[in-house]
N, C-alpha and C. Protein backbone atom coordinates (compact mmCIF):
# COMPACT_ATOMS: atom_id res chain seq x y z
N UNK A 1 -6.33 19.61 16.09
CA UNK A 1 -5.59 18.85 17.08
C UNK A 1 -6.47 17.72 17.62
N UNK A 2 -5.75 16.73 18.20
CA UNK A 2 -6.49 15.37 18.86
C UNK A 2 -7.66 15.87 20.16
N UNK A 3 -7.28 16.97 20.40
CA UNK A 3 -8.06 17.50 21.39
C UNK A 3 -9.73 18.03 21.00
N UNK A 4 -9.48 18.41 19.83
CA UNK A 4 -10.76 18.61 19.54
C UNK A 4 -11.62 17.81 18.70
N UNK A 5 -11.09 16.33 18.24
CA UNK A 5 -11.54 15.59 18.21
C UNK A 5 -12.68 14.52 18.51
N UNK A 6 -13.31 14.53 17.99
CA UNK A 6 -14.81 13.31 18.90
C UNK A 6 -14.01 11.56 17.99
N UNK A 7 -13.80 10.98 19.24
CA UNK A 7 -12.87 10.03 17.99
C UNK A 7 -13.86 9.02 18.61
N UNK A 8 -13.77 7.92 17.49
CA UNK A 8 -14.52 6.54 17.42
C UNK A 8 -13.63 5.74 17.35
N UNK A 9 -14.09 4.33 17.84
CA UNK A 9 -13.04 3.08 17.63
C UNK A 9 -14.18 2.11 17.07
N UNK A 10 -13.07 1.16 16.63
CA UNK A 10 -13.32 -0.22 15.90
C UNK A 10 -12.50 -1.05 16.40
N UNK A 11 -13.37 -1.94 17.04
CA UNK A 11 -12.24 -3.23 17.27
C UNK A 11 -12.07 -4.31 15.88
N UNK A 12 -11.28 -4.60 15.55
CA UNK A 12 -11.14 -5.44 14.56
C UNK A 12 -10.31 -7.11 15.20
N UNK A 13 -10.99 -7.98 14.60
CA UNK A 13 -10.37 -9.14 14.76
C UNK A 13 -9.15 -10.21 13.68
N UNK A 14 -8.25 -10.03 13.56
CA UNK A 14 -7.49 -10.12 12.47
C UNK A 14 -6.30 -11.32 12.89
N UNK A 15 -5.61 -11.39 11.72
CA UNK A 15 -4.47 -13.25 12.19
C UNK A 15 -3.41 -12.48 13.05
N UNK A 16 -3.12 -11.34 13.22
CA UNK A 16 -1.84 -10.87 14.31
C UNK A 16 -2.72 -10.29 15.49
N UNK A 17 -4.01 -10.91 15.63
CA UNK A 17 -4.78 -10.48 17.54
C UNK A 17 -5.59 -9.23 16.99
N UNK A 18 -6.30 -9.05 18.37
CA UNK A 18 -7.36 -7.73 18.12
C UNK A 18 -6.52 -6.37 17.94
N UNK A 19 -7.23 -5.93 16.93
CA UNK A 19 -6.63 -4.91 16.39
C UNK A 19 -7.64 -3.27 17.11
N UNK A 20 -7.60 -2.08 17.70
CA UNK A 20 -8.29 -1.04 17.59
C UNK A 20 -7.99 0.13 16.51
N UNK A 21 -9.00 0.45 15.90
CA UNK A 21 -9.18 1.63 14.97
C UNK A 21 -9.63 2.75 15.94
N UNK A 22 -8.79 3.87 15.81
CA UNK A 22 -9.28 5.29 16.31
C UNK A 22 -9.28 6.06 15.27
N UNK A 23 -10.82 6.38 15.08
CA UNK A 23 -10.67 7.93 14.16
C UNK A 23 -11.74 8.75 14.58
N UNK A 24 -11.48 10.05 14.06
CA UNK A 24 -12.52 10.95 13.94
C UNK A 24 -13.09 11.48 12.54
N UNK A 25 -13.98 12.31 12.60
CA UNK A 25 -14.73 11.98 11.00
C UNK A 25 -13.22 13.67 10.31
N UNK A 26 -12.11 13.51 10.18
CA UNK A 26 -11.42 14.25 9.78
C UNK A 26 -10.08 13.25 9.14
N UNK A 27 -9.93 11.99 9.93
CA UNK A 27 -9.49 10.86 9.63
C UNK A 27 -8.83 9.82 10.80
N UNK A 28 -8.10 8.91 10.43
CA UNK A 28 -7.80 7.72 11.14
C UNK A 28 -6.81 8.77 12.21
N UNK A 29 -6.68 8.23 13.69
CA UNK A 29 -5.64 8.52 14.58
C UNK A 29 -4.31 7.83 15.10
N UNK A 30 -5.19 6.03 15.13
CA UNK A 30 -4.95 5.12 15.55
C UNK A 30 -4.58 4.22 15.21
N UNK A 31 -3.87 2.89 15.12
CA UNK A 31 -4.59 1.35 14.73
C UNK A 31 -3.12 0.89 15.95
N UNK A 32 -4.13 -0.15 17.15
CA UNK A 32 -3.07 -0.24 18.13
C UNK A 32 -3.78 -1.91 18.55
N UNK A 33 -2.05 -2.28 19.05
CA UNK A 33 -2.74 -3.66 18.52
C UNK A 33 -2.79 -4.30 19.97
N UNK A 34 -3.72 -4.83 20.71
CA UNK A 34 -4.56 -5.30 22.09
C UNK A 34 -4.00 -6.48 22.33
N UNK A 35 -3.55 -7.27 21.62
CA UNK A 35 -2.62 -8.38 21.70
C UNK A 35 -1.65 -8.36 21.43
N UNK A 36 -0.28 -9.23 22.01
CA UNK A 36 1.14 -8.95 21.59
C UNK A 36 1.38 -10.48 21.23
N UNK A 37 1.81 -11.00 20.21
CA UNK A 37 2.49 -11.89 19.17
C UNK A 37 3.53 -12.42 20.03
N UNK A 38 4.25 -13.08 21.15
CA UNK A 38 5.20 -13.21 21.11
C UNK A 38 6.44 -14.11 20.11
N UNK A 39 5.56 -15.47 19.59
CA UNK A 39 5.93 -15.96 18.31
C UNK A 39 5.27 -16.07 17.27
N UNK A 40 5.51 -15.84 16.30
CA UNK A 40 4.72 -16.28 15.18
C UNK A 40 3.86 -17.29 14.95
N UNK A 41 2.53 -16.63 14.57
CA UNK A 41 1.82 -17.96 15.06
C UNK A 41 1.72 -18.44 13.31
N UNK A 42 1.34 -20.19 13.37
CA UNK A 42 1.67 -20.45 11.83
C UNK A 42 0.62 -20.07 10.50
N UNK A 43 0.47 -20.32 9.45
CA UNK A 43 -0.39 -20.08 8.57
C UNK A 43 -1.87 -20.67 9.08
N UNK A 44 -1.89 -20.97 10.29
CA UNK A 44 -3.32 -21.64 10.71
C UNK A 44 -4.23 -20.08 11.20
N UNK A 45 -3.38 -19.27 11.51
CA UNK A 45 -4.15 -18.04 11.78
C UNK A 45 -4.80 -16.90 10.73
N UNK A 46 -3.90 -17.48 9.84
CA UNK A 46 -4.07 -16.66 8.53
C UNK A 46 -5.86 -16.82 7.99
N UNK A 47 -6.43 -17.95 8.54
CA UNK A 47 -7.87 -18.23 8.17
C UNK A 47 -8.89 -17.41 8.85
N UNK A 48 -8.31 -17.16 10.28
CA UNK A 48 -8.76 -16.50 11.00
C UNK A 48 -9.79 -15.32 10.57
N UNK A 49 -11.42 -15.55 11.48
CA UNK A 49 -12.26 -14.50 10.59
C UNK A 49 -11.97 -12.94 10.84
N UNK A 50 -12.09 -12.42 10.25
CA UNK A 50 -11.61 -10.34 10.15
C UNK A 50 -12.92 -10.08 10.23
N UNK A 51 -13.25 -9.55 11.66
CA UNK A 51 -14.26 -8.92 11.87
C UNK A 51 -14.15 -7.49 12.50
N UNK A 52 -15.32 -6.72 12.16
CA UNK A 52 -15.65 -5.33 12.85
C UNK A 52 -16.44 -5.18 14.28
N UNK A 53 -16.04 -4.67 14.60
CA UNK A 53 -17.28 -4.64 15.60
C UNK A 53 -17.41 -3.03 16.42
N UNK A 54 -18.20 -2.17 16.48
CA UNK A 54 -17.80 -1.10 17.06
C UNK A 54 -17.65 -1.13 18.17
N UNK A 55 -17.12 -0.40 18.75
CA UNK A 55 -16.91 -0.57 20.52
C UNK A 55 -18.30 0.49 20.83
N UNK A 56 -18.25 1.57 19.91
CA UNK A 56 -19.75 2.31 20.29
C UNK A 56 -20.79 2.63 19.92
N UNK A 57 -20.41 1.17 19.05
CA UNK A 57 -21.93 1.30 18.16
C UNK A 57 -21.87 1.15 16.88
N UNK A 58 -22.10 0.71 15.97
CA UNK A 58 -22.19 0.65 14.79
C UNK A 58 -22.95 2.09 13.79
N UNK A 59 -23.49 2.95 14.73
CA UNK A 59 -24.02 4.33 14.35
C UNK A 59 -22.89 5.49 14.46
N UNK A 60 -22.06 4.85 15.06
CA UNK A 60 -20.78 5.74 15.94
C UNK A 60 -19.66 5.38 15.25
N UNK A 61 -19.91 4.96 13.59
CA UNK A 61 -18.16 5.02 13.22
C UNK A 61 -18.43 6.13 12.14
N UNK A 62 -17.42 6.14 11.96
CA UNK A 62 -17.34 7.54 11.02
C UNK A 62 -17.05 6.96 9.32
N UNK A 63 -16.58 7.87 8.34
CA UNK A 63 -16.02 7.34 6.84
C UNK A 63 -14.75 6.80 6.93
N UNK A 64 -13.95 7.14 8.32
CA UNK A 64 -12.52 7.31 8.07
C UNK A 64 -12.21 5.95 8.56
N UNK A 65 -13.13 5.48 9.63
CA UNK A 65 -13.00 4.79 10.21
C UNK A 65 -13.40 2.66 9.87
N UNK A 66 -14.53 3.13 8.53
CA UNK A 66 -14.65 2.36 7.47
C UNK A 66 -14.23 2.09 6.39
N UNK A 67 -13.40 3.37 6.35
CA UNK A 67 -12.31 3.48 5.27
C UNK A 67 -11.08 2.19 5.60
N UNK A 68 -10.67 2.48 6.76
CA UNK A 68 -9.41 1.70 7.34
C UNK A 68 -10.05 0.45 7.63
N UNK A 69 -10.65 -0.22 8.41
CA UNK A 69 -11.01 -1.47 8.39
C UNK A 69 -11.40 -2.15 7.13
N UNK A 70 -11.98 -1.42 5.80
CA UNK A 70 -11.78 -2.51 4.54
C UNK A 70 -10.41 -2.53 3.82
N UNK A 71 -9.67 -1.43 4.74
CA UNK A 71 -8.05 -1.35 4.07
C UNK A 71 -7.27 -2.81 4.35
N UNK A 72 -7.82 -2.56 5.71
CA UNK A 72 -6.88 -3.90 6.67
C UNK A 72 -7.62 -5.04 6.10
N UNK A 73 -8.73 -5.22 5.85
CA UNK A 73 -9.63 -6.55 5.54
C UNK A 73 -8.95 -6.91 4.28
N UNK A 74 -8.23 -5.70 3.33
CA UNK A 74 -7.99 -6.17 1.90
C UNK A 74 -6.94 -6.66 2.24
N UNK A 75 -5.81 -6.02 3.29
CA UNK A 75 -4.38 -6.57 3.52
C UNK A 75 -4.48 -8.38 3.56
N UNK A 76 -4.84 -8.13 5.02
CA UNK A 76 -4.98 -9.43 5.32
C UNK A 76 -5.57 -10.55 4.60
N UNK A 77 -6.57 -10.23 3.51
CA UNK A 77 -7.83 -11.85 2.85
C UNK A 77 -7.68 -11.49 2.01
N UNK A 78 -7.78 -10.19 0.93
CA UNK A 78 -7.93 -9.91 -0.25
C UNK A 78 -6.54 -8.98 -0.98
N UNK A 79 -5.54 -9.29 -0.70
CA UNK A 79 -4.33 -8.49 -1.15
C UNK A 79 -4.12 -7.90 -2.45
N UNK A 80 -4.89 -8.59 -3.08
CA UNK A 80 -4.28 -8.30 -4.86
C UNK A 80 -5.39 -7.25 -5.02
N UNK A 81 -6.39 -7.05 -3.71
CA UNK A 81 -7.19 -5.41 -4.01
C UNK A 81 -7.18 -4.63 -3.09
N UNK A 82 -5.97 -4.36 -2.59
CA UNK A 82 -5.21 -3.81 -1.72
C UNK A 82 -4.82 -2.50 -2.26
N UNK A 83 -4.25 -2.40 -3.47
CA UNK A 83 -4.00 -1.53 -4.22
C UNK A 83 -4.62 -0.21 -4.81
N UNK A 84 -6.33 -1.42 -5.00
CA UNK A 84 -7.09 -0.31 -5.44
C UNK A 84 -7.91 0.32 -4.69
N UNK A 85 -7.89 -0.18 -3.28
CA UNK A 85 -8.11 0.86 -2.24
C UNK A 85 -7.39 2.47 -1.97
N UNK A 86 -8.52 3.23 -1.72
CA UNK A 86 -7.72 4.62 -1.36
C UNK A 86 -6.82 4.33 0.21
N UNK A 87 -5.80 4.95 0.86
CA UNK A 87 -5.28 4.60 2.14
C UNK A 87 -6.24 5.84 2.44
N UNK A 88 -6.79 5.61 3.83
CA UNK A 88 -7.69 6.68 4.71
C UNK A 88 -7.22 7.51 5.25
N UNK A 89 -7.19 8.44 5.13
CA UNK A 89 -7.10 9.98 5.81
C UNK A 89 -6.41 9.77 7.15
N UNK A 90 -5.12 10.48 7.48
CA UNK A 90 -4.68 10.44 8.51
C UNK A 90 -4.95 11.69 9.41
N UNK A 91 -5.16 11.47 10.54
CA UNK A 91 -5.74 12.61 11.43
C UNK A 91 -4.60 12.80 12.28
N UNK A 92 -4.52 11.93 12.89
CA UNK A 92 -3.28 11.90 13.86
C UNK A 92 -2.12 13.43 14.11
N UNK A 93 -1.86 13.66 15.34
CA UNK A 93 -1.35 14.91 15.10
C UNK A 93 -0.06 15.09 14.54
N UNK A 94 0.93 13.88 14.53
CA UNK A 94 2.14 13.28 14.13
C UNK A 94 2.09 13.95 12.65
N UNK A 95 0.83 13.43 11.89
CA UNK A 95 1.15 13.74 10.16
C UNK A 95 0.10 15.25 10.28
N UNK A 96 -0.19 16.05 10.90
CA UNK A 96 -0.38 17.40 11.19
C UNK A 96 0.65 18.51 10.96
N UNK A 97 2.01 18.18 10.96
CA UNK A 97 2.74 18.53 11.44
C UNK A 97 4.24 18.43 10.49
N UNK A 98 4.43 19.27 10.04
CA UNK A 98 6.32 18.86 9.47
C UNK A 98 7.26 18.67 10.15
N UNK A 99 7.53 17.16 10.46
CA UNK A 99 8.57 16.38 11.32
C UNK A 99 9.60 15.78 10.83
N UNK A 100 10.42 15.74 11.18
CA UNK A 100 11.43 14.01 10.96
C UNK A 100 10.34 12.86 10.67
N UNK A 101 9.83 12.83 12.09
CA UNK A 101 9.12 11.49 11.98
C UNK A 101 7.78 11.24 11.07
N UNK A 102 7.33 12.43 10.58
CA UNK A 102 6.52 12.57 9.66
C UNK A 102 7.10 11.89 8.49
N UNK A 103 8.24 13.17 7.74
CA UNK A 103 9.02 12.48 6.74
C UNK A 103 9.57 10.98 6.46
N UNK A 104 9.88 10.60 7.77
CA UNK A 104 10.26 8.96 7.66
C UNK A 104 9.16 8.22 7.55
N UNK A 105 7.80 8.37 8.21
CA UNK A 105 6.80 7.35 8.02
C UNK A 105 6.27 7.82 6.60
N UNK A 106 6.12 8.40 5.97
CA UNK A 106 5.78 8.72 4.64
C UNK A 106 6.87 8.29 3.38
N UNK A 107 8.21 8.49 3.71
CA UNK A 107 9.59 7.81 2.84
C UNK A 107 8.37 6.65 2.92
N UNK A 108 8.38 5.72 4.32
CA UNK A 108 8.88 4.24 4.14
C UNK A 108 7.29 3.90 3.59
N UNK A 109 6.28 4.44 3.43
CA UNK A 109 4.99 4.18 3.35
C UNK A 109 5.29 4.13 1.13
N UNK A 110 6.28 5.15 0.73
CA UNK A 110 6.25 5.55 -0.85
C UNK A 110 7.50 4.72 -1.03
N UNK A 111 8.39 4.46 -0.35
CA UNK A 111 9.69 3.83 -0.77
C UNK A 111 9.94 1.97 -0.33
N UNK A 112 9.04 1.97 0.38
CA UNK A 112 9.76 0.49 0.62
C UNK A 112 8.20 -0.50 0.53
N UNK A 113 8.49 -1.12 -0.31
CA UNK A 113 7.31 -2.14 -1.18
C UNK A 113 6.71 -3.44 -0.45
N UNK A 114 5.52 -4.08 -0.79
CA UNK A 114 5.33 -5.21 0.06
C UNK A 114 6.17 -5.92 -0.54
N UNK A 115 6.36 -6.96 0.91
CA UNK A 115 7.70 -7.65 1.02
C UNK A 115 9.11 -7.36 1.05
N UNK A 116 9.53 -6.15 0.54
CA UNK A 116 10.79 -5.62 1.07
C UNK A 116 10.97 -5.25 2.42
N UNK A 117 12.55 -5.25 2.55
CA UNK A 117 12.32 -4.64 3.92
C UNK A 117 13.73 -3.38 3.65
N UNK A 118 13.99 -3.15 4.49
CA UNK A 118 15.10 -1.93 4.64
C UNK A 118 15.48 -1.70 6.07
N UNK A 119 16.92 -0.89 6.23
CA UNK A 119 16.99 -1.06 7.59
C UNK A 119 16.93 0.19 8.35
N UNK A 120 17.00 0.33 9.57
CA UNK A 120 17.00 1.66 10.31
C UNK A 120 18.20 2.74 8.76
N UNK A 121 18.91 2.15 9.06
CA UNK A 121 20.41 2.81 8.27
C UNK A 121 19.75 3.49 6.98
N UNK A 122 19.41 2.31 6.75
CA UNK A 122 19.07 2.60 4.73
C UNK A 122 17.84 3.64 5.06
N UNK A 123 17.06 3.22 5.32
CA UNK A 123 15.49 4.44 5.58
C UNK A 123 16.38 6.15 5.56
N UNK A 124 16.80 5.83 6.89
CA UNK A 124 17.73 7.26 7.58
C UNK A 124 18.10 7.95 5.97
N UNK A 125 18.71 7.22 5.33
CA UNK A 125 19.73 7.55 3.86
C UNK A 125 18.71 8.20 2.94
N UNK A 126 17.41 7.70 2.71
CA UNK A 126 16.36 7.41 1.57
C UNK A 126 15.71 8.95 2.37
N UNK A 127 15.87 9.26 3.65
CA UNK A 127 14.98 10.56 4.39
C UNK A 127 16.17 11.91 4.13
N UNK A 128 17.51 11.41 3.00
CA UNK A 128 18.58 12.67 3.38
C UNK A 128 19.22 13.01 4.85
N UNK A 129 18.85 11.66 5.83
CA UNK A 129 19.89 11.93 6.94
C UNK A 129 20.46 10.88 7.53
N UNK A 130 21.62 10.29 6.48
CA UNK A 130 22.17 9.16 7.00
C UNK A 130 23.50 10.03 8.22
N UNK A 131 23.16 8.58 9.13
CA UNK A 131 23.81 8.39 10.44
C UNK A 131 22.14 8.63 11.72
N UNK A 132 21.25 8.70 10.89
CA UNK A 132 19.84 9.02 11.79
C UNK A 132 19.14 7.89 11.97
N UNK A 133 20.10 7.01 12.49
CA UNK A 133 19.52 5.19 12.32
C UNK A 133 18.54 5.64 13.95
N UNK A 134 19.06 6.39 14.73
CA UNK A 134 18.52 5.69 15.83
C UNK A 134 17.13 7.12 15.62
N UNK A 135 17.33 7.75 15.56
CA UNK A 135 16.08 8.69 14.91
C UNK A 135 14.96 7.90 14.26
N UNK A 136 15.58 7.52 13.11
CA UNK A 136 14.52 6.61 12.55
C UNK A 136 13.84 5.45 13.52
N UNK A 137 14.50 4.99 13.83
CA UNK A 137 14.09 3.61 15.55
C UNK A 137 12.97 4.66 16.10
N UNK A 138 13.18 5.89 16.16
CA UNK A 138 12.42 6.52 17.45
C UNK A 138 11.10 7.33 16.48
N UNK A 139 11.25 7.36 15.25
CA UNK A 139 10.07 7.80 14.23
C UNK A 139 9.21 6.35 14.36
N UNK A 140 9.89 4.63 14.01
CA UNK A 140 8.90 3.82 14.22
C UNK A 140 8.49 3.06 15.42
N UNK A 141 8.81 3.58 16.64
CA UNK A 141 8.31 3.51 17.95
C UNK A 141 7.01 4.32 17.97
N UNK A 142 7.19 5.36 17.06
CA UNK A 142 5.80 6.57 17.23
C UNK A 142 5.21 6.47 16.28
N UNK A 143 4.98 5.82 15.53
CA UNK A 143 4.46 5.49 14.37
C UNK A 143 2.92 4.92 14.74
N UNK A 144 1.91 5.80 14.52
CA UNK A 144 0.43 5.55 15.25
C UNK A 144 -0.38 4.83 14.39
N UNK A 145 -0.04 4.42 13.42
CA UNK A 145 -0.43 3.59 12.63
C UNK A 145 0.09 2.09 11.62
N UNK A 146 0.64 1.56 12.84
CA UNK A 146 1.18 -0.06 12.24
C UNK A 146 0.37 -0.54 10.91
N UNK A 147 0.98 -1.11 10.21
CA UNK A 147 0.21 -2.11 9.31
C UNK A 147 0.22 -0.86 7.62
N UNK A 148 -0.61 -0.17 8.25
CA UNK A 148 -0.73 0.85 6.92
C UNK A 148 0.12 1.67 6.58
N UNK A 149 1.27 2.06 7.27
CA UNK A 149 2.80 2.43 7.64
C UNK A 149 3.22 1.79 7.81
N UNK A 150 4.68 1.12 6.45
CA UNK A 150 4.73 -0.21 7.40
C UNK A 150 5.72 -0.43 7.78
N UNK A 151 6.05 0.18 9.19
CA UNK A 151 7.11 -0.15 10.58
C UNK A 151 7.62 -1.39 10.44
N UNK A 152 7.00 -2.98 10.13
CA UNK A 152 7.42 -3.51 10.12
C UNK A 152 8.42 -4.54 8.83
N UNK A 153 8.11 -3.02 7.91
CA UNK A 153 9.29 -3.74 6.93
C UNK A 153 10.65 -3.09 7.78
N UNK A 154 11.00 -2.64 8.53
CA UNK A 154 12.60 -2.01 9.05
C UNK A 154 12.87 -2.68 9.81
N UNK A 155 13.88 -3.00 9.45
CA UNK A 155 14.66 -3.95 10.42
C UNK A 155 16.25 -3.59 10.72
N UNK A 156 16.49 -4.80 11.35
CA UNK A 156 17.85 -4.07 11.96
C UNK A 156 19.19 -4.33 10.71
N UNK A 157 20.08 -3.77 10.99
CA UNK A 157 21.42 -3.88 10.04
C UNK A 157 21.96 -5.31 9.87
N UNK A 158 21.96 -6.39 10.88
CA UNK A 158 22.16 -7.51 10.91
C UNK A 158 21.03 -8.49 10.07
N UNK A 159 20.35 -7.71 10.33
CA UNK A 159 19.27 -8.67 9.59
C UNK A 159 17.78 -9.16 10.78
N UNK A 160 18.17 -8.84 11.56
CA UNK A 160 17.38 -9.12 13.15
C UNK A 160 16.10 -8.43 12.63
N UNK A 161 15.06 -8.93 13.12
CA UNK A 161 13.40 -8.39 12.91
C UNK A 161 13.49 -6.77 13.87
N UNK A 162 14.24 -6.93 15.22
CA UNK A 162 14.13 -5.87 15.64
C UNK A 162 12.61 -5.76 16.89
N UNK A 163 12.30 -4.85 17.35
CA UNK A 163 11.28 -4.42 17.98
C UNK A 163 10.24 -3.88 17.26
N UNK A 164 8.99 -4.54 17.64
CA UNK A 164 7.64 -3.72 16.92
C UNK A 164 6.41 -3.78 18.20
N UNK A 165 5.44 -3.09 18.18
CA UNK A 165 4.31 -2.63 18.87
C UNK A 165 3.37 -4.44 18.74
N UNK A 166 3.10 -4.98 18.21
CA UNK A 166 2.16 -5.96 17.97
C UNK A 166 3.30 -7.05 18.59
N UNK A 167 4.40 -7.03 18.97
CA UNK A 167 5.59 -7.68 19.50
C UNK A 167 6.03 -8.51 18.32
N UNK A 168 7.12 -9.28 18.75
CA UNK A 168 8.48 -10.14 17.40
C UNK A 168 7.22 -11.03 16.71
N UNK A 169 6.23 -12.02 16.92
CA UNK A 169 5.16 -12.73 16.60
C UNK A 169 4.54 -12.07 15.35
N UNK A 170 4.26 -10.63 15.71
CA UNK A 170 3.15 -10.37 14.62
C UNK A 170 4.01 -9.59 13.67
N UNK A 171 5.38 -9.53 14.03
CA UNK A 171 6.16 -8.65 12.65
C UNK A 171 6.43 -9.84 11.99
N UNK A 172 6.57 -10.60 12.66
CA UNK A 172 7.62 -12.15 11.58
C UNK A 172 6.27 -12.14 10.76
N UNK A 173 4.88 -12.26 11.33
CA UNK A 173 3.84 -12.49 10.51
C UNK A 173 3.75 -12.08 9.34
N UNK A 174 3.74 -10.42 9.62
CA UNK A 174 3.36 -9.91 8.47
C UNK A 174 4.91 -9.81 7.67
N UNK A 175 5.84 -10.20 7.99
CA UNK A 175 6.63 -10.03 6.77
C UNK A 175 6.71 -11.16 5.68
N UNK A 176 6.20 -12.69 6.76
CA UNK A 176 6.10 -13.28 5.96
C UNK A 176 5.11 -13.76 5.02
N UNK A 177 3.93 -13.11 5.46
CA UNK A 177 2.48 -12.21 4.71
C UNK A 177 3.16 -11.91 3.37
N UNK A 178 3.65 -10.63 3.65
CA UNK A 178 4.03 -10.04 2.80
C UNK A 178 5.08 -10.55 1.63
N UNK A 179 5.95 -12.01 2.23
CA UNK A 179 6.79 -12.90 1.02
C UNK A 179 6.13 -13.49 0.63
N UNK A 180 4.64 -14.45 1.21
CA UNK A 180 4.53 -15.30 0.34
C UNK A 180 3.63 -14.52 -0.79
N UNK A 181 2.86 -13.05 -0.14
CA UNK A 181 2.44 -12.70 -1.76
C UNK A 181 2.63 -12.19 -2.75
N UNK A 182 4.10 -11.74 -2.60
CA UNK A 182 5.35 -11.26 -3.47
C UNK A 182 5.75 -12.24 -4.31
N UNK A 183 5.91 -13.68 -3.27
CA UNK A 183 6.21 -14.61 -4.29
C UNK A 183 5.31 -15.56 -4.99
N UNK A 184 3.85 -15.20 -4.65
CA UNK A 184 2.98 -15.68 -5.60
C UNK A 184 2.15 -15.08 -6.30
N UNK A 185 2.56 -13.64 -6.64
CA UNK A 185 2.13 -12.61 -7.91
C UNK A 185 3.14 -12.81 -8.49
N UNK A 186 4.54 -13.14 -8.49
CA UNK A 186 5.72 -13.46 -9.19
C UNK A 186 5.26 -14.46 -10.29
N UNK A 187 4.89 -15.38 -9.28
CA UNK A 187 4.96 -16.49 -10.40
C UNK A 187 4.11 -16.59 -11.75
């Protein structure tokens, strides 16, 4: 449990604002984002440097916790080796546990691809419990790990971006992250 945990953080500096890493040496807990996006900011942030920095030290991070910050470093600058990264160990008590909200952040982590998106509805369907749109809403409200779960491919039935934790700014970001490098491994 989180309780018996000795957890470490990482602040990370990235194009959607400062990012924190929480883990303990069992795995990641955390990734919560210190800034809120209200608009999308343009491809000028995308240059933006991705840095580490420990909050307690650079003696004080763990594997799990270096694991996830070269995850996010590949997202963001190096995408096309994104892939051949392992994803880091989740600690968190959420994936501890056989949930709904377990099952849905794991569907949408194996089922829905960079650059796609899907909606509350469709997810609900893909988890075996359609009509669980607003369930699903309340699996990616709790979703303790943005970015590497990715909450922000779901969107609403209309087509609306919807609500995310990093606010409307840093979802438009990364989805459109996520089109232009869909559409330039395409080509």
């Amino acid at each position: 449990m989180a309780s018996a945990c000795r957890m470490k953080r990482s602040l990370l500096e990235s194009p959607v604002g400062r990012l924190e890493i929480s883990a303990c040496e069992a795995g990641v807990h955390g990734i919560k984002f210190l800034d809120k996006m209200v608009e999308s900011a343009g491809s000028s942030r995308c240059g933006a440097p991705f840095s580490g920095e420990g909050l307690e030290g650079p003696e004080q991070t763990t594997p799990a916790l270096a694991q996830c910050a070269a995850w996010l470093a590949a997202y963001f600058y190096a995408p096309e080796t994104v892939a051949e990264l392992p994803v880091p160990p989740f600690h968190h008590p959420l994936f501890q546990q056989d949930s709904f909200r377990r099952r849905v952040l794991r569907k949408l982590m194996t089922a829905v691809k960079l650059g796609d998106t899907v909606t509350y509805e469709q997810l609900a369907a893909l988890v075996g419990k359609s009509g669980a749109a607003r369930a699903v809403g309340g699996a990616m409200s709790a979703n303790p790990l943005p970015i590497i779960v990715p909450c922000h491919r779901v969107i609403r039935s209309g087509g609306k971006i919807g609500d995310y934790a990093g606010g409307a700014g840093a979802k438009e970001w990364l989805l459109g992250h996520e089109r232009r490098l869909r559409s330039e491994w395409a080509a």
